[in-house]
C-alpha atoms as a PDB file:
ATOM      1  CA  UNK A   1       0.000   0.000   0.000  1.00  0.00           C
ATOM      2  CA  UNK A   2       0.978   3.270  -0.781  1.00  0.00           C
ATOM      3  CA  UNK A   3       0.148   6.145   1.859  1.00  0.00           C
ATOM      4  CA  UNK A   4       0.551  10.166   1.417  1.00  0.00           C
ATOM      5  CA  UNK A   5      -0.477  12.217   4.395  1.00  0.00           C
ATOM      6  CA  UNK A   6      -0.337  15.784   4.051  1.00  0.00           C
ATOM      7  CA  UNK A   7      -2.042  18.889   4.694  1.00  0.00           C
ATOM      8  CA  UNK A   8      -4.672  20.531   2.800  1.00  0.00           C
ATOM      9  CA  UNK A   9      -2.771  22.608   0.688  1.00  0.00           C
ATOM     10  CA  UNK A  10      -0.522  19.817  -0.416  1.00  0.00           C
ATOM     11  CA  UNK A  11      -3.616  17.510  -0.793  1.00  0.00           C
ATOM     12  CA  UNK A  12      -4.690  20.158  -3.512  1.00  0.00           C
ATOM     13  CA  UNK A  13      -2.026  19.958  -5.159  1.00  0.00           C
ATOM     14  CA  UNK A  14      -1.675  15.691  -5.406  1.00  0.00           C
ATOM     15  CA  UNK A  15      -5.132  15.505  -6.389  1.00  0.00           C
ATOM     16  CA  UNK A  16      -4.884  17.830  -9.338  1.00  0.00           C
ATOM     17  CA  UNK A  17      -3.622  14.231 -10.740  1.00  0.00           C
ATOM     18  CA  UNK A  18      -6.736  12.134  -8.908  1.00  0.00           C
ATOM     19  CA  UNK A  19      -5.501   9.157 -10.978  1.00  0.00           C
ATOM     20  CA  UNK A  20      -2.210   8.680  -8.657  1.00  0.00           C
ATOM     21  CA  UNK A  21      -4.808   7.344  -6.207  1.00  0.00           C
ATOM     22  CA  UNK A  22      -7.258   5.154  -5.241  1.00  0.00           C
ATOM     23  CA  UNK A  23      -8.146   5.758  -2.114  1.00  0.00           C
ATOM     24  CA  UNK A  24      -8.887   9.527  -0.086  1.00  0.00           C
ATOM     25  CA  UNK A  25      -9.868  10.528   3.191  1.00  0.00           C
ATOM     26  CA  UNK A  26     -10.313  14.191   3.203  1.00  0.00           C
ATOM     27  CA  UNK A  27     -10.907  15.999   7.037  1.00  0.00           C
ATOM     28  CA  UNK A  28     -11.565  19.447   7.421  1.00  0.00           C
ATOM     29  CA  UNK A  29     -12.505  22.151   9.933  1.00  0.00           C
ATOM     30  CA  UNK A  30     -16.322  22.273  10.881  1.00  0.00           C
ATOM     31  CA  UNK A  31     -16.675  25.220  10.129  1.00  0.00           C
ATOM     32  CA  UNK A  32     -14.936  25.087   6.755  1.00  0.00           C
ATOM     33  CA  UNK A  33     -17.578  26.445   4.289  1.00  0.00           C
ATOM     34  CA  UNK A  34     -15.953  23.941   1.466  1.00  0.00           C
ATOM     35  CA  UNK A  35     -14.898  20.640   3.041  1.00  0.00           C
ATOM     36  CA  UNK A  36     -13.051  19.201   0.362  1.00  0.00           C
ATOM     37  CA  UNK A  37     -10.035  20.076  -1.975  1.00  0.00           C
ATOM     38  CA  UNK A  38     -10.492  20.037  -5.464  1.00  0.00           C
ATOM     39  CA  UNK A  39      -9.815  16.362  -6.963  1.00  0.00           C
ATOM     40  CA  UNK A  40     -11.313  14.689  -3.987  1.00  0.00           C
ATOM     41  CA  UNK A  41     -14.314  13.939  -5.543  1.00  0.00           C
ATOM     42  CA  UNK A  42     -12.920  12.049  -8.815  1.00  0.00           C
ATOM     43  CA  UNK A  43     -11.152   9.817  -6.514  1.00  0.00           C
ATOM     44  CA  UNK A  44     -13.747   6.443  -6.800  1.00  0.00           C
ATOM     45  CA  UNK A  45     -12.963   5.611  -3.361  1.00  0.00           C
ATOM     46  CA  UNK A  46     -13.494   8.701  -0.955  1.00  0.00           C
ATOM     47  CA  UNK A  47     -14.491   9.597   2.437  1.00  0.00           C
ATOM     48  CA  UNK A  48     -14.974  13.513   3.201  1.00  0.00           C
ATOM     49  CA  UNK A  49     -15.311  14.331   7.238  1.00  0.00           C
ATOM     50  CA  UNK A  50     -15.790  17.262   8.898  1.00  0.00           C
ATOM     51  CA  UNK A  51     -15.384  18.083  12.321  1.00  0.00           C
ATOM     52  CA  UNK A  52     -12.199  20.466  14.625  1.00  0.00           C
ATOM     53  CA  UNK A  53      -8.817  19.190  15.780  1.00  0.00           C
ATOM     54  CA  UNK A  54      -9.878  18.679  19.337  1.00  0.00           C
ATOM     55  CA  UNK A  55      -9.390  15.616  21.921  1.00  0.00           C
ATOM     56  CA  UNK A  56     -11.864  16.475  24.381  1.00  0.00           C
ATOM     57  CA  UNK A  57     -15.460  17.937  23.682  1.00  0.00           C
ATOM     58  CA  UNK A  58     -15.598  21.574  23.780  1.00  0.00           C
ATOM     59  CA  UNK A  59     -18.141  24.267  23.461  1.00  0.00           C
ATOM     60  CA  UNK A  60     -18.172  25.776  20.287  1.00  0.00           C
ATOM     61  CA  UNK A  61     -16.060  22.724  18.627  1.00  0.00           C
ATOM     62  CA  UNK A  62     -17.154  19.630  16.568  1.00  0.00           C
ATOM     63  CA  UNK A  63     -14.832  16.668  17.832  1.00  0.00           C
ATOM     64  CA  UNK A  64     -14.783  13.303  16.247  1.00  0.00           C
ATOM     65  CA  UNK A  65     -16.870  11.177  17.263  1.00  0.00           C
ATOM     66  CA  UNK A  66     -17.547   6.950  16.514  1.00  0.00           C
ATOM     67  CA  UNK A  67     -19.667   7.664  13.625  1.00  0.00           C
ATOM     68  CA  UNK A  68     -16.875   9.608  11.898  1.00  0.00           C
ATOM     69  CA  UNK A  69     -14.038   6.719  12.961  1.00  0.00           C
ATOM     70  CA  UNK A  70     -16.510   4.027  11.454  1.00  0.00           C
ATOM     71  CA  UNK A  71     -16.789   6.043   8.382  1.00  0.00           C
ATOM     72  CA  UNK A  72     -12.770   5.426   8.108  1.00  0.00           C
ATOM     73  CA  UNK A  73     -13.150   2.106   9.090  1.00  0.00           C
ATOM     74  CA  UNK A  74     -15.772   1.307   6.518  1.00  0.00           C
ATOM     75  CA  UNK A  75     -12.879   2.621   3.850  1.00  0.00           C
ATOM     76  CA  UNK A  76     -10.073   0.768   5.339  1.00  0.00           C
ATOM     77  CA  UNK A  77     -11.831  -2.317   4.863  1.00  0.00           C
ATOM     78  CA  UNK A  78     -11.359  -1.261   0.886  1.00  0.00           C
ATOM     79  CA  UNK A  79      -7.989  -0.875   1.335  1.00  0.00           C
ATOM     80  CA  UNK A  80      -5.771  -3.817  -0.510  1.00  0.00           C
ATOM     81  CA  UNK A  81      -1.941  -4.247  -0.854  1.00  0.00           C
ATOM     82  CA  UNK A  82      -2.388  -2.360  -4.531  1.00  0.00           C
ATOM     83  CA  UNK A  83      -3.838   0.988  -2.937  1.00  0.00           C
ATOM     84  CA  UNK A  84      -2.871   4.292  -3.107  1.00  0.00           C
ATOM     85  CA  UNK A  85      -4.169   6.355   0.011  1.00  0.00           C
ATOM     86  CA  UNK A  86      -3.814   9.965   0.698  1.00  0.00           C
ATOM     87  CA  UNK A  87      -4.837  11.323   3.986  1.00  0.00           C
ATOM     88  CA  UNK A  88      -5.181  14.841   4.389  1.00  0.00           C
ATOM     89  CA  UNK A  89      -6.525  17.441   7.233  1.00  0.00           C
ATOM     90  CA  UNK A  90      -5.700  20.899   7.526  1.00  0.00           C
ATOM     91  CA  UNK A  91      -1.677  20.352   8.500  1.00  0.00           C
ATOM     92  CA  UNK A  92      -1.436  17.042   8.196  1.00  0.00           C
ATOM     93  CA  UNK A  93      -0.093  16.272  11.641  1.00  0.00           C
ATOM     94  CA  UNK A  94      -3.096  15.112  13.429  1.00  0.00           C
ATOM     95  CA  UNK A  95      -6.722  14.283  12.355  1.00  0.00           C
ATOM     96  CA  UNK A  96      -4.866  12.592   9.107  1.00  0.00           C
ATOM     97  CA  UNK A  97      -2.251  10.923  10.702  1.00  0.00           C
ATOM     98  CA  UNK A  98      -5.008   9.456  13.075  1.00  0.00           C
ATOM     99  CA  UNK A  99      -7.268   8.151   9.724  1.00  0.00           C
ATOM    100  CA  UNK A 100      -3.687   7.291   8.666  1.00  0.00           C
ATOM    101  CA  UNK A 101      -3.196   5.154  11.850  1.00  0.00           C
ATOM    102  CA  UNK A 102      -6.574   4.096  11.752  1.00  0.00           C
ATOM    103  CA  UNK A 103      -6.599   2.062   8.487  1.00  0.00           C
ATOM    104  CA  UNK A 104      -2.955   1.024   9.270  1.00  0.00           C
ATOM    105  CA  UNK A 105      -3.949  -0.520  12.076  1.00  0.00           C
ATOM    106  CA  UNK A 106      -7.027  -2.449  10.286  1.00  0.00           C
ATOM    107  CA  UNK A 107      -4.823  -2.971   7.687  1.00  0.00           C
ATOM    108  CA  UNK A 108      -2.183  -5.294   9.510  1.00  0.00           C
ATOM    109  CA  UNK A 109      -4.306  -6.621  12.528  1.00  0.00           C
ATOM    110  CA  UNK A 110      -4.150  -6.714  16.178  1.00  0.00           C
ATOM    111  CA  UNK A 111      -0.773  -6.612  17.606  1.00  0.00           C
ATOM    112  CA  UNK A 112       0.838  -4.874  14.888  1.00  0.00           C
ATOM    113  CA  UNK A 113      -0.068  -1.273  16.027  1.00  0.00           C
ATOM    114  CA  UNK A 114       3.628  -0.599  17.016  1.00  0.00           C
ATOM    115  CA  UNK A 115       4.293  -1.037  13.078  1.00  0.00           C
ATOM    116  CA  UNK A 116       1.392   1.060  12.369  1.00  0.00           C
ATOM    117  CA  UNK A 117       2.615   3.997  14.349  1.00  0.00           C
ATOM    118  CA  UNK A 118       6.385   3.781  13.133  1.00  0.00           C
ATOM    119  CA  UNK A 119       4.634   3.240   9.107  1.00  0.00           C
ATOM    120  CA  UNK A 120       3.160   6.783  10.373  1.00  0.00           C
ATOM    121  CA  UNK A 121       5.842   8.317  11.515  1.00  0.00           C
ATOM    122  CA  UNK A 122       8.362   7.350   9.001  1.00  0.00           C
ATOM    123  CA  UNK A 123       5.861   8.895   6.487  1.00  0.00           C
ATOM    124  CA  UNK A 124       4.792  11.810   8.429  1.00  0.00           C
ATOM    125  CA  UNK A 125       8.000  12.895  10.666  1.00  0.00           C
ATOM    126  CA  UNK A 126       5.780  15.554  12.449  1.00  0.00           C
ATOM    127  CA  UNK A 127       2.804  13.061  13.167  1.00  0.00           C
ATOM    128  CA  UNK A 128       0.560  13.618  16.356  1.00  0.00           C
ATOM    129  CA  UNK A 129      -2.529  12.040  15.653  1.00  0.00           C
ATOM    130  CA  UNK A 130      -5.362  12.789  16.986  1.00  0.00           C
ATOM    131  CA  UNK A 131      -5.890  11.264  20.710  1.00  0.00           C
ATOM    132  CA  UNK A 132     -10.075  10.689  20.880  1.00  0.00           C
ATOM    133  CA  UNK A 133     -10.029   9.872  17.164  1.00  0.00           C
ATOM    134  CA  UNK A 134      -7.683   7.050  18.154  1.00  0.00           C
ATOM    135  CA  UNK A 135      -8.928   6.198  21.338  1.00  0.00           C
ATOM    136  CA  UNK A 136     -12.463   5.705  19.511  1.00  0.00           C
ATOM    137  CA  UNK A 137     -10.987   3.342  17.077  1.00  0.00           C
ATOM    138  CA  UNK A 138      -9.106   1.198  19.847  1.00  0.00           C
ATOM    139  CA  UNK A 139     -12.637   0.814  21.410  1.00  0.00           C
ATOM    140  CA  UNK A 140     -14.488   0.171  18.554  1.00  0.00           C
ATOM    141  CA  UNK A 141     -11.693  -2.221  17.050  1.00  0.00           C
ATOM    142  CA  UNK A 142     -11.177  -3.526  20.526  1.00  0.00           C
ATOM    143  CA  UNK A 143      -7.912  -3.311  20.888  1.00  0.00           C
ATOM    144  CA  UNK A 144      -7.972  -2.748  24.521  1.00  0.00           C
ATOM    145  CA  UNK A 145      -5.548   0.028  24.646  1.00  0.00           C
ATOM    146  CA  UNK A 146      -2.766  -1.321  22.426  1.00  0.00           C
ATOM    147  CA  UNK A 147      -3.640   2.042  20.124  1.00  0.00           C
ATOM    148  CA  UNK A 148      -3.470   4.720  22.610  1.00  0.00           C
ATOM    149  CA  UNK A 149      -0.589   2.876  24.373  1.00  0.00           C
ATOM    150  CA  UNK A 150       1.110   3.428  20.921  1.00  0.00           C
ATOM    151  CA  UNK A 151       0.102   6.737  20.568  1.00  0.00           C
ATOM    152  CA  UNK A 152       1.319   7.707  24.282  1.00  0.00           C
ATOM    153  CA  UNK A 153       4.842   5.968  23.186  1.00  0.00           C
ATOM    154  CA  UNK A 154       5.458   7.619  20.113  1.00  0.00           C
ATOM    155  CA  UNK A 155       4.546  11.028  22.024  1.00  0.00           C
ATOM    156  CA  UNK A 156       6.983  10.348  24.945  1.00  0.00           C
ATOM    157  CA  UNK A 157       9.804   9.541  22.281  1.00  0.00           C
ATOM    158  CA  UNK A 158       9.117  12.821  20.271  1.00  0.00           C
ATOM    159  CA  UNK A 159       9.439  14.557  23.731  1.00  0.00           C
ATOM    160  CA  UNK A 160      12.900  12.202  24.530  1.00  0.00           C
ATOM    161  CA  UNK A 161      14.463  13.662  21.256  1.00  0.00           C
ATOM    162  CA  UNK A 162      13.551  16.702  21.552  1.00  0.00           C
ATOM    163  CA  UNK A 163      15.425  16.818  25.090  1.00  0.00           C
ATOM    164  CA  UNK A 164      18.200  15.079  23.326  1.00  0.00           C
ATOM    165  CA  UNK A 165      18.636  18.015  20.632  1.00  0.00           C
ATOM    166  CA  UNK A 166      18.633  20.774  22.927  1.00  0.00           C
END
């Protein structure tokens, strides 16, 4: 499988060639009057989501909720060794890397979420996914915890190097 996670400017610019891929998953901000980037819709296989880059509900803010995370799930289940996926949010450093992570983990099965996350972060250096969207999807996918546990890893490791550098 092939995987592209980017932001939404980038995104715009990849999909002005919609053949490269066969899968999308395009997430914007709620209150985004136009949710998706040109080229998303002649992609066959697409999923556009809306809702704010937010890990805890807050007034005022659309977080992601199961329904969205099934709606990614549903997709990764159409996912196949031959694909060509690009995730995109507004950066590209959380809601996507979460969809990203999401499908990755569907993809290659319980147990395997520690070479989900690196698959992530080797593709997206500045990846913090989203924390409910993944939380959600280690419920629903009943992974009990092996997700988040992941996510909390990679998140003390980025905070390890950074000490390191300074």
């Amino acid at each position: 499988m092939q995987l592209t996670i980017c932001g939404r400017e980038e995104a715009y610019d990849r999909l002005k060639k919609p053949e490269d891929f066969t899968h999308v998953i395009s997430i914007s901000d709620a209150k985004r009057e136009v949710p998706a980037v040109e080229g998303v819709y002649k992609v066959k296989k697409r999923l556009v989501l809306s809702f704010d880059d937010v890990s805890i509900v807050r007034k005022g803010y659309r977080e992601p909720r199961a329904e969205d995370v099934e709606r990614i799930l549903r997709l990764a289940a159409t996912v196949d060794d031959k694909s060509s996926l690009l995730c995109h949010c507004e950066q590209g450093i959380s809601r996507s890397t979460a969809a990203a992570f999401i499908v990755l983990c569907d993809r290659f099965g319980p147990k395997r979420e520690a070479e989900a996350m690196s698959f992530i972060i080797n593709c997206q250096e500045g990846a913090r996914p989203n924390e409910l969207m993944v939380e959600i999807a280690d419920q629903l996918m009943k992974r009990g915890g092996a997700m988040v546990k992941e996510l909390e890893l990679a998140r003390m490791m980025r905070h390890a190097m950074y000490f390191q550098l300074r």
